[in-house]
Structures are given as C-alpha cells and as structure tokens.
Protein backbone atom coordinates (compact mmCIF):
# COMPACT_ATOMS: atom_id res chain seq x y z
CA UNK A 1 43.16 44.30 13.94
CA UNK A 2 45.72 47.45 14.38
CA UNK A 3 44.93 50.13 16.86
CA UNK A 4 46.18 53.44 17.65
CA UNK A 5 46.43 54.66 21.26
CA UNK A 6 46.48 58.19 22.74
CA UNK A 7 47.40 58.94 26.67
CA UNK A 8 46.57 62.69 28.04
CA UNK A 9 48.55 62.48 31.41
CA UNK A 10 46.85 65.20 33.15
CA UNK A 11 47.57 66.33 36.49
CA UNK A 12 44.01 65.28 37.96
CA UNK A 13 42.96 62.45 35.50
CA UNK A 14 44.59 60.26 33.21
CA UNK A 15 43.06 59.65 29.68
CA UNK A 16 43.09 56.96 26.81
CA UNK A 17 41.81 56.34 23.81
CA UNK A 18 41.51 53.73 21.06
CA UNK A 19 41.09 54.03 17.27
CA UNK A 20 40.68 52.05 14.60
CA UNK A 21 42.27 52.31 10.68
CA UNK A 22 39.27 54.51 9.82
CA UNK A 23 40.08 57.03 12.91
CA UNK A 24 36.76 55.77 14.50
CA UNK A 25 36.85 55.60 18.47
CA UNK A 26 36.91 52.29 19.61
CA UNK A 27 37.16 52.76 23.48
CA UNK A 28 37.71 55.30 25.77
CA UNK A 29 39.94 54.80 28.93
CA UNK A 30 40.01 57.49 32.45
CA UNK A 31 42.09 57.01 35.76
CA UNK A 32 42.79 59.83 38.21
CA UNK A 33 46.88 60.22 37.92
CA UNK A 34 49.23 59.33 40.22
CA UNK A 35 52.65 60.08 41.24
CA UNK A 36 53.90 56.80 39.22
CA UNK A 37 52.76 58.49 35.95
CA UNK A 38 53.82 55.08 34.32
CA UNK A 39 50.91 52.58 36.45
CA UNK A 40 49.07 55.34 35.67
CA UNK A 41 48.92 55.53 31.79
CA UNK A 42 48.78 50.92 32.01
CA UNK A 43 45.71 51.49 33.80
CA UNK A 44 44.24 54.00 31.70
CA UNK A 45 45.20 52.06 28.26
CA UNK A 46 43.27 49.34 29.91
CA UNK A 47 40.29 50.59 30.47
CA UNK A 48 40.42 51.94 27.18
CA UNK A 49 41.05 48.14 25.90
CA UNK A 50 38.31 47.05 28.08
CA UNK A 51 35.80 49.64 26.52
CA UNK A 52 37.33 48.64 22.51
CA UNK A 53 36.31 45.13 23.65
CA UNK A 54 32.59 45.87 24.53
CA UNK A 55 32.59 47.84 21.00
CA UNK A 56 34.00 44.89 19.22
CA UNK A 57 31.03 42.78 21.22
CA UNK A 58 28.32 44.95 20.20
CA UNK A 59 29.42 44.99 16.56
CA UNK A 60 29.25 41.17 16.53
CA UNK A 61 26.27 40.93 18.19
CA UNK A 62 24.15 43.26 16.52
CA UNK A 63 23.38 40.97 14.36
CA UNK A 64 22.79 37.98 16.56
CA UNK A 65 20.62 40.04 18.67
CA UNK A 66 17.71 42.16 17.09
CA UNK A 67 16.34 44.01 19.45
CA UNK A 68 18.55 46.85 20.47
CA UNK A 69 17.52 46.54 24.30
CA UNK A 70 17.96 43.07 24.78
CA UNK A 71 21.69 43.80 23.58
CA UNK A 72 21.86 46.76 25.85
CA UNK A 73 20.71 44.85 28.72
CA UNK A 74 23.47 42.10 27.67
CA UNK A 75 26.29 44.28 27.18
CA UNK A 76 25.27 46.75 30.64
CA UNK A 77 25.13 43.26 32.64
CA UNK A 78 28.28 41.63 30.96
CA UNK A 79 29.88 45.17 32.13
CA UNK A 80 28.87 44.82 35.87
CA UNK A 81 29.63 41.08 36.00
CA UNK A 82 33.55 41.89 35.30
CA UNK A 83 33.32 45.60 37.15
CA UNK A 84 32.47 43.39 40.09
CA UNK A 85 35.14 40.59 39.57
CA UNK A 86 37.44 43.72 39.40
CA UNK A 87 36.54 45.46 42.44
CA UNK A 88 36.41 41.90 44.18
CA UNK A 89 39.94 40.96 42.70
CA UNK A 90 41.32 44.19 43.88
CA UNK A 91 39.87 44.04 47.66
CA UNK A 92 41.92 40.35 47.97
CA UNK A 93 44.77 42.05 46.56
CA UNK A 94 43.95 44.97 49.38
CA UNK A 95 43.27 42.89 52.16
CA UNK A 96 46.82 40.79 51.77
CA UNK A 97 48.68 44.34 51.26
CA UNK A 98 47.40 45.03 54.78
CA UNK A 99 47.97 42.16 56.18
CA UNK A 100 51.12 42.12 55.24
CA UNK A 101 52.03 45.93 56.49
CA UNK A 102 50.52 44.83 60.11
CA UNK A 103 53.49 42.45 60.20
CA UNK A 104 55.74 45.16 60.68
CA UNK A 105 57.52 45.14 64.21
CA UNK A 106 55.61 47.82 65.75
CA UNK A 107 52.62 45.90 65.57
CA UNK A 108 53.63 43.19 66.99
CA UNK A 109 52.02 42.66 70.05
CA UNK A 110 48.99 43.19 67.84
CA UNK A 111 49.29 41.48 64.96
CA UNK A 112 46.81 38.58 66.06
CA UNK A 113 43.80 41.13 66.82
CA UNK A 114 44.51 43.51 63.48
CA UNK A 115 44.72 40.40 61.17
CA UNK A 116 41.19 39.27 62.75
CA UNK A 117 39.71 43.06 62.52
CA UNK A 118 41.10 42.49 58.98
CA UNK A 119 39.20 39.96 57.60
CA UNK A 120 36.40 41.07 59.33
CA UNK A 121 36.40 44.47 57.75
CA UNK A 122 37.43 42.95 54.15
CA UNK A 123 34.65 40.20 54.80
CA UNK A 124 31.61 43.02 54.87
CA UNK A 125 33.35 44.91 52.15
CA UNK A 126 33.12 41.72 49.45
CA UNK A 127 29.66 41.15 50.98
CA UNK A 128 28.76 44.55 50.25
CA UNK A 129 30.58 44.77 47.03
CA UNK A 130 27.30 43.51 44.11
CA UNK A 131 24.92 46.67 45.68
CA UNK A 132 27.80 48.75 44.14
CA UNK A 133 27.68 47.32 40.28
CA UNK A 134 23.40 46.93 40.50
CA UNK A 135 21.64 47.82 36.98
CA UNK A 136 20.53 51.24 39.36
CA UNK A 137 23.48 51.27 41.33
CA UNK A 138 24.94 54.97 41.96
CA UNK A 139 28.18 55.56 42.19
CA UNK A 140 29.76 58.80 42.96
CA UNK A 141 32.97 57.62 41.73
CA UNK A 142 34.09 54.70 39.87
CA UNK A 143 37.65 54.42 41.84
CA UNK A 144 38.80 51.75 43.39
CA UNK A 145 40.25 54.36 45.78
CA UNK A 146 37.19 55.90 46.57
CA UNK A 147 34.81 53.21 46.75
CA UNK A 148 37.08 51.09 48.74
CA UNK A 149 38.22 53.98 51.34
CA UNK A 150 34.98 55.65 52.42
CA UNK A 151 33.04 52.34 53.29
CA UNK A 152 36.39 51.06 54.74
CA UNK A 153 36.48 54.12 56.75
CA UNK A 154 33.62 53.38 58.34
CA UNK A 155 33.78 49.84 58.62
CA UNK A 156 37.06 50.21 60.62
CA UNK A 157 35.37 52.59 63.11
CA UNK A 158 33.19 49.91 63.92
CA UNK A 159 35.06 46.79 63.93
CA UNK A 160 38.43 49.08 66.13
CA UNK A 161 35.71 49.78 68.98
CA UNK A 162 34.68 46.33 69.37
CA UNK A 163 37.98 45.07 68.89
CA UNK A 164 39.37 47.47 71.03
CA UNK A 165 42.03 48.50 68.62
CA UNK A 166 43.09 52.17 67.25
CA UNK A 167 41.25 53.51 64.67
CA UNK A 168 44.19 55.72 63.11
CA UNK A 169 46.28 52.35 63.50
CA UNK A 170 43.90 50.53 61.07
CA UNK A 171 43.48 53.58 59.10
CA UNK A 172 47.24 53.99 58.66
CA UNK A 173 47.60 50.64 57.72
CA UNK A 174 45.52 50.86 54.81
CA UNK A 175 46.58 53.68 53.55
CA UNK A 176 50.16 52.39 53.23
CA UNK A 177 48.51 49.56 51.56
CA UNK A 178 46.29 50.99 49.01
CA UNK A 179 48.74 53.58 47.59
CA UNK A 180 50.33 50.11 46.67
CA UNK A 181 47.61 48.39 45.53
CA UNK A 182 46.81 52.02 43.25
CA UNK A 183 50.07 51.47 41.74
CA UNK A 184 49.98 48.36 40.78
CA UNK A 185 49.18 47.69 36.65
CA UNK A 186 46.58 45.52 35.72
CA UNK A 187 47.58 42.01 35.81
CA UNK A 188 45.67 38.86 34.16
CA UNK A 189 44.59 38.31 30.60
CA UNK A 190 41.56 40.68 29.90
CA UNK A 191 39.65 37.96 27.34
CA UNK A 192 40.12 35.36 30.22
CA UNK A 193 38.69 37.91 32.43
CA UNK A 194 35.67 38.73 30.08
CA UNK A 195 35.00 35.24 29.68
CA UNK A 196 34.63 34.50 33.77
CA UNK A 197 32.21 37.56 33.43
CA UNK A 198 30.41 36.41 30.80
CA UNK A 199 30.01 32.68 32.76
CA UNK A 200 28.78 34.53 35.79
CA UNK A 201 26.17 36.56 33.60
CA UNK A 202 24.86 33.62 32.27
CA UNK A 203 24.25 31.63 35.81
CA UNK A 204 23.13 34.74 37.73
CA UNK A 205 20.97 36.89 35.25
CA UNK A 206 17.93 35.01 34.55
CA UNK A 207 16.57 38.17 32.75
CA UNK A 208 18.81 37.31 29.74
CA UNK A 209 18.74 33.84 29.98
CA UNK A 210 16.80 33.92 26.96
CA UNK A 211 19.62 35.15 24.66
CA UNK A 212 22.55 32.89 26.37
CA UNK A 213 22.44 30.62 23.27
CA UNK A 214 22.19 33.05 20.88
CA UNK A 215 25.58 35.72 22.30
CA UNK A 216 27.56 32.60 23.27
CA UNK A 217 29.12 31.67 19.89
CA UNK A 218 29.51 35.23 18.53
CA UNK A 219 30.54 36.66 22.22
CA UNK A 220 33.75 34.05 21.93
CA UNK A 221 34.56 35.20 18.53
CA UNK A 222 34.53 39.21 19.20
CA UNK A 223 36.53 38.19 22.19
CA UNK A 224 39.17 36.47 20.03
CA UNK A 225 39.54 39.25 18.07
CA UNK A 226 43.30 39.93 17.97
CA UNK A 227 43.70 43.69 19.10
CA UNK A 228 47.64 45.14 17.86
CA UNK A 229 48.44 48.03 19.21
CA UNK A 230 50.56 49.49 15.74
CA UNK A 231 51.33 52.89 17.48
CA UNK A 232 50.88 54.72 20.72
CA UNK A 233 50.96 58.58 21.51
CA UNK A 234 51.70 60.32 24.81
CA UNK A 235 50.80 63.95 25.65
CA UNK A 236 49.41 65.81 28.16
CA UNK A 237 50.68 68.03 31.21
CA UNK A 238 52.42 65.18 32.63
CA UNK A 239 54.01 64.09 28.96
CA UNK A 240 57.55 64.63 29.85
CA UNK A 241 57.33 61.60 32.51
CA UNK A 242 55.67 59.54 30.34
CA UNK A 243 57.01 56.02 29.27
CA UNK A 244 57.37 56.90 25.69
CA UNK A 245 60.25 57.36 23.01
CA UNK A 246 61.08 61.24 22.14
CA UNK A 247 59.05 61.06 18.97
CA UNK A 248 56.02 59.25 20.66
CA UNK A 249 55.44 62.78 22.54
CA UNK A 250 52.89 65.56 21.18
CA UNK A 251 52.44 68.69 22.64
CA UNK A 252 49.16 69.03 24.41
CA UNK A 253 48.39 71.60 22.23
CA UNK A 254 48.94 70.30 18.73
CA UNK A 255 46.46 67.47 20.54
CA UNK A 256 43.53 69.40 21.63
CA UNK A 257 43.70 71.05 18.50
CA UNK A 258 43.41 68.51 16.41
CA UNK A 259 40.72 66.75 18.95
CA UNK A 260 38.67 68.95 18.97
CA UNK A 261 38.74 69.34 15.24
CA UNK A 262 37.88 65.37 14.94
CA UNK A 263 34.55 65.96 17.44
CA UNK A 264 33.73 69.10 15.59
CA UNK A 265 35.23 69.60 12.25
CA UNK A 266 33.99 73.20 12.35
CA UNK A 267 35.71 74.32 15.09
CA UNK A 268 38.01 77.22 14.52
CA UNK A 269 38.07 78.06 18.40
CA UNK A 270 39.03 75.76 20.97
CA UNK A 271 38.92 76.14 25.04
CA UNK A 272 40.51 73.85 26.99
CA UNK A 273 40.10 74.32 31.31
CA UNK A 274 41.94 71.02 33.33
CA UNK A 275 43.21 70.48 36.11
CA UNK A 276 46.06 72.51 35.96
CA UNK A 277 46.15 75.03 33.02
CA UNK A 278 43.31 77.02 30.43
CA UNK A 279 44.35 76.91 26.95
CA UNK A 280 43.27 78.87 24.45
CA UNK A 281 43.97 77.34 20.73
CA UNK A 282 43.16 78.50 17.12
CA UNK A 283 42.81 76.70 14.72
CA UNK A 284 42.74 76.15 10.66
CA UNK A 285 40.23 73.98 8.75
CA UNK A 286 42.35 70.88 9.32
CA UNK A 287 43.24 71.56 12.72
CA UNK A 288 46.15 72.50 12.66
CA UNK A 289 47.29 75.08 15.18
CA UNK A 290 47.50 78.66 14.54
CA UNK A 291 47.85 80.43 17.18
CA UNK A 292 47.70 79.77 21.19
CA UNK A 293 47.99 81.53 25.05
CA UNK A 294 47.60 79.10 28.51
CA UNK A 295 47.16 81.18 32.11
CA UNK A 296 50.73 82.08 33.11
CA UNK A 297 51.92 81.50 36.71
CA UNK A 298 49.74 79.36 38.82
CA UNK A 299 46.88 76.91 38.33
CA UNK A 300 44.53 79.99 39.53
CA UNK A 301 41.00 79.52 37.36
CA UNK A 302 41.49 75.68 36.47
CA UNK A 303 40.01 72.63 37.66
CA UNK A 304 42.24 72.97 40.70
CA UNK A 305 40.65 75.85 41.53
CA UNK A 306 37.41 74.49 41.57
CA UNK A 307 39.25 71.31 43.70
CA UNK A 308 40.04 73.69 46.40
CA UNK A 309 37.19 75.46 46.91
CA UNK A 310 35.12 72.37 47.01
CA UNK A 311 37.37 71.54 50.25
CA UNK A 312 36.97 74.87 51.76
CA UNK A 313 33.35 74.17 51.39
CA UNK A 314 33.03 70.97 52.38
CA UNK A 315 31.53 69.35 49.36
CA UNK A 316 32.33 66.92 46.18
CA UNK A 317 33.78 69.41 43.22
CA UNK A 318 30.85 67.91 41.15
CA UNK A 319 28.34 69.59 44.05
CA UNK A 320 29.94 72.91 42.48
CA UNK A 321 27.77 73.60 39.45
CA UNK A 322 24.26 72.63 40.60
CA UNK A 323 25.13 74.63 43.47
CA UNK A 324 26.15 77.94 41.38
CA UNK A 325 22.57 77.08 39.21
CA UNK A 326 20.88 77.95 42.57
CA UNK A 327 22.15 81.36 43.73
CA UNK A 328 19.70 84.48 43.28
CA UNK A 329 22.36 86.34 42.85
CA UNK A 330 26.31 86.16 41.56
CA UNK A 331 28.93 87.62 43.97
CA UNK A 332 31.65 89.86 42.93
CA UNK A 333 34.95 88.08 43.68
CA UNK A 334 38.03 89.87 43.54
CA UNK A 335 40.29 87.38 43.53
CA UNK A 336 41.23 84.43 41.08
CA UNK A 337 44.25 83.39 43.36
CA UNK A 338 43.18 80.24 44.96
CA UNK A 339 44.86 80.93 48.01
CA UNK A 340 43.44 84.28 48.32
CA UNK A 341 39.94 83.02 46.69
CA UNK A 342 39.66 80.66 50.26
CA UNK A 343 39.98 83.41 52.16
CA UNK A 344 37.51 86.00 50.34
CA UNK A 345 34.81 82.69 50.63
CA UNK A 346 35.67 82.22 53.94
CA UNK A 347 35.31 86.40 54.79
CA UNK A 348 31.82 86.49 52.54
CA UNK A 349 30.62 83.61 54.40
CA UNK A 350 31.20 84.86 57.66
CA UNK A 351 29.45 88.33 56.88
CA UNK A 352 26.63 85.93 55.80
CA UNK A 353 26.59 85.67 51.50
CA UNK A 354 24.37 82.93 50.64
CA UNK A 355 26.86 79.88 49.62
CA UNK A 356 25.29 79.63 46.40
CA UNK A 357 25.71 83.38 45.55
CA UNK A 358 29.33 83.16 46.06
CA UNK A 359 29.88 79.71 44.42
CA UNK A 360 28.54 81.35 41.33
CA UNK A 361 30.36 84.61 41.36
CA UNK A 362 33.89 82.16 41.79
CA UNK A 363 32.36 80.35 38.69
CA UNK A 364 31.72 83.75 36.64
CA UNK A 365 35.75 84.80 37.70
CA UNK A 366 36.68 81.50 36.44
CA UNK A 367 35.57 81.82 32.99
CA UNK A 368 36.66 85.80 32.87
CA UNK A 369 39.91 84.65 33.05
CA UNK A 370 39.41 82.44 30.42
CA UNK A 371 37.36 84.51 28.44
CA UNK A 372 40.79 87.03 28.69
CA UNK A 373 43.27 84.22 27.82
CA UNK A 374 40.54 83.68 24.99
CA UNK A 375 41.07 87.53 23.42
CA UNK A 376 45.30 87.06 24.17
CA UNK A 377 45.03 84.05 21.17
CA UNK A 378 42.70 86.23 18.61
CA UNK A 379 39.68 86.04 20.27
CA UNK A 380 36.53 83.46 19.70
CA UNK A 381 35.84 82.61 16.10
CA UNK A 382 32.77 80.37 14.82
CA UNK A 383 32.60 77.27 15.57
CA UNK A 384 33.72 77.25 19.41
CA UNK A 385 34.38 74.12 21.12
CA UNK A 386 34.99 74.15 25.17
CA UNK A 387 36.78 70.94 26.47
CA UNK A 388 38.60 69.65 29.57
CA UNK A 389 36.69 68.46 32.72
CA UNK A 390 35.42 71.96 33.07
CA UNK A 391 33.55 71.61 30.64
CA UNK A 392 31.12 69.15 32.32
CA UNK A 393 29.97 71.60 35.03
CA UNK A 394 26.64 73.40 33.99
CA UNK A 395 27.62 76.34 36.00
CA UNK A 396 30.72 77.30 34.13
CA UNK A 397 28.94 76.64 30.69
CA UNK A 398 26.30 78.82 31.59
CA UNK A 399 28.76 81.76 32.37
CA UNK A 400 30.50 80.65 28.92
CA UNK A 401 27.79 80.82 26.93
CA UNK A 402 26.50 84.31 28.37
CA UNK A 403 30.17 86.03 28.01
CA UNK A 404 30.51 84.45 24.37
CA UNK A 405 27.23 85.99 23.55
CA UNK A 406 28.08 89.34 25.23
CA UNK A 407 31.02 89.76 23.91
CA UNK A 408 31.34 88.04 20.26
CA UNK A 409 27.70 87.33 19.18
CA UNK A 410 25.42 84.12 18.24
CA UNK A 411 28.37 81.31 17.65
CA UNK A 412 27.88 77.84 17.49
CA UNK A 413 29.19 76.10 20.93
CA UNK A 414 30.11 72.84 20.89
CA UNK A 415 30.29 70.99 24.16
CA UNK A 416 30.69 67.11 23.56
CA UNK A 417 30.04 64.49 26.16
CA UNK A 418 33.57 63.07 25.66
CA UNK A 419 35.50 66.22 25.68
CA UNK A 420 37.37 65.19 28.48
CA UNK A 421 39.23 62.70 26.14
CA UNK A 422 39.74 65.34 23.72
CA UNK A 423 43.62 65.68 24.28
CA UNK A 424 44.12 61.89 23.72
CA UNK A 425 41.42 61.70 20.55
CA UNK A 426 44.39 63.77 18.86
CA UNK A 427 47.13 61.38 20.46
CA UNK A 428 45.74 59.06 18.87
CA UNK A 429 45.01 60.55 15.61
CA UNK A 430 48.76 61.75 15.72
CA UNK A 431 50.02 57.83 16.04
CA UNK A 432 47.57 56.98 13.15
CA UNK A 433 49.17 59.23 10.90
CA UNK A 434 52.73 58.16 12.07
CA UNK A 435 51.83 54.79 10.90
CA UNK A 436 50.01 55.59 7.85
C-alpha cells in the first residue's frame, strides 16, 4: 500500500506521521531532536511505521477477534513484548559503546575493573528492564535516554563504591557512549522484529493464550503488508537541516494550518506554542493560510520557557501545570524574558510567594503574550484550535480559555489529543497532494 509521510523537526521533539490514500492517519511517530537532525527524523519515521503497523494489525484482526478487549489486550501486550526487545536491544548496543570508550588510554590501568563494573551495572539494568513495559507500568518518559540514564545513574553509584572506582569516571563514560548510541538509526527489519515479539507474547502471556490460534494466521498477513512510502514531507523549525530535496520542504506554517484544519475542519483560528516559537495562523475554509505573526526575538513564552523554569524549580516541565491548578492565588510577573523570569522566581521565592502562586502567574504571562501575538494576526475567530506541546498542560489551557472568553466571547476551542503532531498531519497531507 502507498503512504505519505510528514516530519515536524522541532527544536524539543521530533514528529511523524503516516497517511493513507484516503488522508486517514495511519501512525503517529515522536523523538526528542537531536543535534544530528537526520538520526533524528529515521527514528521518528519509525516509530511512526511501527504505530501504521499496529493499525494495519488491528484492522485485520478485528475480524478474527470479536471482542474488542481481548484485541486490546493482544495488541497492548504485542506492544510491550517488542518495546522491551527494543529497550533490551539498545542496552547491548549501550553496554559495548562503553566498553569500548573505557579502552581509551587513559583508562588503562583500569580497564579490567570498569569492564567488570560494566557488566555488572548493564546486568541489573536488563534484569530490571520487563517492570518498565508491565500492563501498569509508569513511565515518565518513553526515552531510551531517560530511562536508561536515571537508573544507570544510580546503579553506577553503587557498583563505583564497591568497586572502588570514580563515579564521574563511569558517568563520563556513558555519556560519551549514549550520545552515540542516540544517534544511531534504527537498524533491523521491523516485521522480523514484530514477529520475535509476537513469539515471545505467545510463550509468556498465558492471559491470551486463548486467542494464539486465532491472531496467528491473520497477524502474519497484516505484517506482510507491503508499506511504500510514495512521498515524504519535511517541515518544522529545524526544516532547513532536514534530509530532504528543496521541494520536499513546507513552511511550518502552511503545515499547522492545514493540520489543524484536517483535526478540526472548522477552525478559522489556529495557536501554535513549541518549543521554540508561538504562532499565530488564520485561516480560510480549506486551510489555507491567510494571514500569520510568531513572537519576534527570543524563545521568551514558548515551551522553552516553561523548560527553564522547570530547572530553576527543580521539577519535570510536566509537574508545571498541576502545579499552577493548585495556587490560591496568580502572581503578577513582570517579566516574559526567561532569563529575567529566573530571577523574578527566584526574588518572589525568597520573599516567600507560595511556588504554586507564582508558577501560575508565569503560566497567565505565557498565554498574554500569546493572546497579543493572537490580536497582531486579526485576532481569534470561531472555531479556535490551540496546538503544540503547550497545549497539553491544563494550566495554560485554563488561562486560554479564560482570556478567549474575556476578550472575544463563547468560541468553540478545540484542543485535540494529537495536536502535538499537528505540524506533520499537514506534511503529510502536503506529500499526498504532491502525489495525487
């Protein structure tokens, strides 16, 4: 079957998508962006392969399979049979890197006792590695990066004590290694992969040992579904480094524009707050664009805003909104600069301003800005749709919603689950209609 793929290289997260001939989504693909844009975008259009294949699966199977739970519970433990194999597969790829930057001459003298520390270490983590990829299992990221680093962290505290080794040696060792290992593409044949999965679902999951004979068949046939890719689209704020032909570029614009007009086909107003810039985009009844305005100067009000004061405060950036939900009261900020921001929450907490209360006025300053880069493109027209990975945090949509409501009325607001993939949902509608 022919797909069509759009990449959104943002400057936090990478983003893929996959559609069909009829425009429907077949998968959706995210990986945080690196400085080699290029292993960057491979990984995400994987993922995004990946997810087509589990569509694919569940088409065929629907069928096969009549109750919609015992297909969910198929699927769900087919997923975290090759999660695993992929976390596994990338902590032997890990482990060698390492081993192979403690053969460097300064280590020398040491090379017997880190090797052992080593495969110590890497031992726990692949013992530890099915808790992670449990039916309850929670994750706060889905990174290798991160879910290797923190329990590796700790791991090497331990094992450099008894070892008596440096901690900062092993430490600096794998972080030499794992920026390698990050920026390394996916390698292997992903049916092959899915199939190994599929083998060690059926041995280890006696819960769905009562539909083995009925997936098997169809399961092999979804899988040898050829998958074309007839066109792919790049855009984003990294587009210009992208791997792509001239014409295989979109402005990030003309794609949130038109993505946002496929998730809402109402939309007339669209707000886009990433990483790195707020857009503001109007559009026509087909999405086109009509009119636009993104922040000027410095990433001041964006996601990396957010990213910074999360830092300053010590906590995850998706701590942020429930935070902000708890304050009794919103702080005045004054400042939108980030570096100046940091050192009005560091001044407010010192004079003693609840946390909370402060988080929430930064979140209120946030979406002022927007709400001003908002009135710059023609203001808010019905239907609004808010998108980027702002648009996740409850905090911020609460300040949204109030200012929208203030200032313009009772609008619809459309906030969709998947509007982080909004920017390559019009890639990929863009590389459709080159085709076609």
């Amino acid at each position: 079957m022919r797909v069509f793929i759009g990449i959104d290289l943002g400057s936090t997260t990478t983003k893929a998508v996959v559609l069909d001939e009829s425009l429907s989504v077949l998968g959706r693909g995210i990986t945080n962006s690196r400085a080699n844009y290029d292993t960057a975008c491979k990984v995400a259009k994987s993922e995004a392969l990946l997810d087509a294949r589990f569509t694919l699966l569940q088409r065929g199977l629907a069928p096969v399979v009549a109750a919609e739970s015992r297909l969910d519970d198929f699927l769900g433990s087919l997923e975290r049979s090759f999660r695993l194999g992929q976390f596994v597969e990338h902590l032997d790829d890990l482990e060698q890197t390492c081993l192979d930057k403690a053969k460097a001459d300064r280590f020398r003298n040491q090379q017997a006792a880190i090797g052992e520390a080593m495969h110590a270490i890497f031992h726990r983590l692949r013992a530890d590695a099915p808790s992670l990829f449990t039916r309850d299992a929670r994750r706060k990221s889905d990174f290798f990066r991160d879910l290797a680093g923190s329990r590796f962290m700790a791991l090497a505290q331990e094992t450099a004590k008894a070892a008596g080794l440096s901690y900062d040696m092993l430490l600096n060792i794998y972080d030499k290694a794992i920026i390698e290992v990050e920026n390394r593409p996916p390698s292997g044949d992903l049916g092959r992969k899915l199939l190994r999965a599929l083998d060690r679902v059926l041995e280890t999951a006696p819960e769905i040992a009562e539909v083995a004979a009925d997936v098997s068949g169809p399961t092999h046939r979804a899988l040898d579904i050829p998958i074309g890719e007839a066109s792919v689209v790049g855009t984003g704020y990294g587009r210009v480094t992208l791997p792509f032909p001239k014409e295989h570029i979109r402005s990030e614009i003309l794609c949130h524009g038109l993505g946002a007009h496929m998730m809402h086909p109402g939309t007339r107003t669209v707000l886009d707050i990433g990483g790195q810039d707020t857009k503001a985009i109007q559009v026509d009844p087909h999405g086109i664009v009509e009119n636009f305005q993104m922040n000027d100067r410095c990433a001041a009000g964006c996601g990396r805003y957010l990213g910074y004061i999360a830092d300053e405060m010590n906590v995850g950036v998706h701590e942020l909104g429930p935070l902000a939900l708890r304050a009794t009261r919103t702080a005045r900020i004054n400042s939108t600069c980030t570096v100046f921001a940091g050192a009005e929450l560091r001044d407010r907490l010192a004079l003693g301003e609840k946390r909370e209360d402060i988080i929430a006025g930064l979140h209120r300053a946030i979406i002022l800005r927007a709400m001003s880069i908002l009135s710059r493109s023609g203001g808010v027209r019905d239907q609004f749709t808010f998108t980027g990975g702002v648009a996740r945090n409850e905090a911020a949509v609460r300040e949204l919603r109030q200012l929208i409501s203030e200032n313009y009325g009772d609008l619809a607001i459309n906030i969709n689950p998947d509007s982080i993939y909004t920017g390559a949902l019009g890639a990929a509608a863009f590389a459709q209609r080159a085709v076609n």
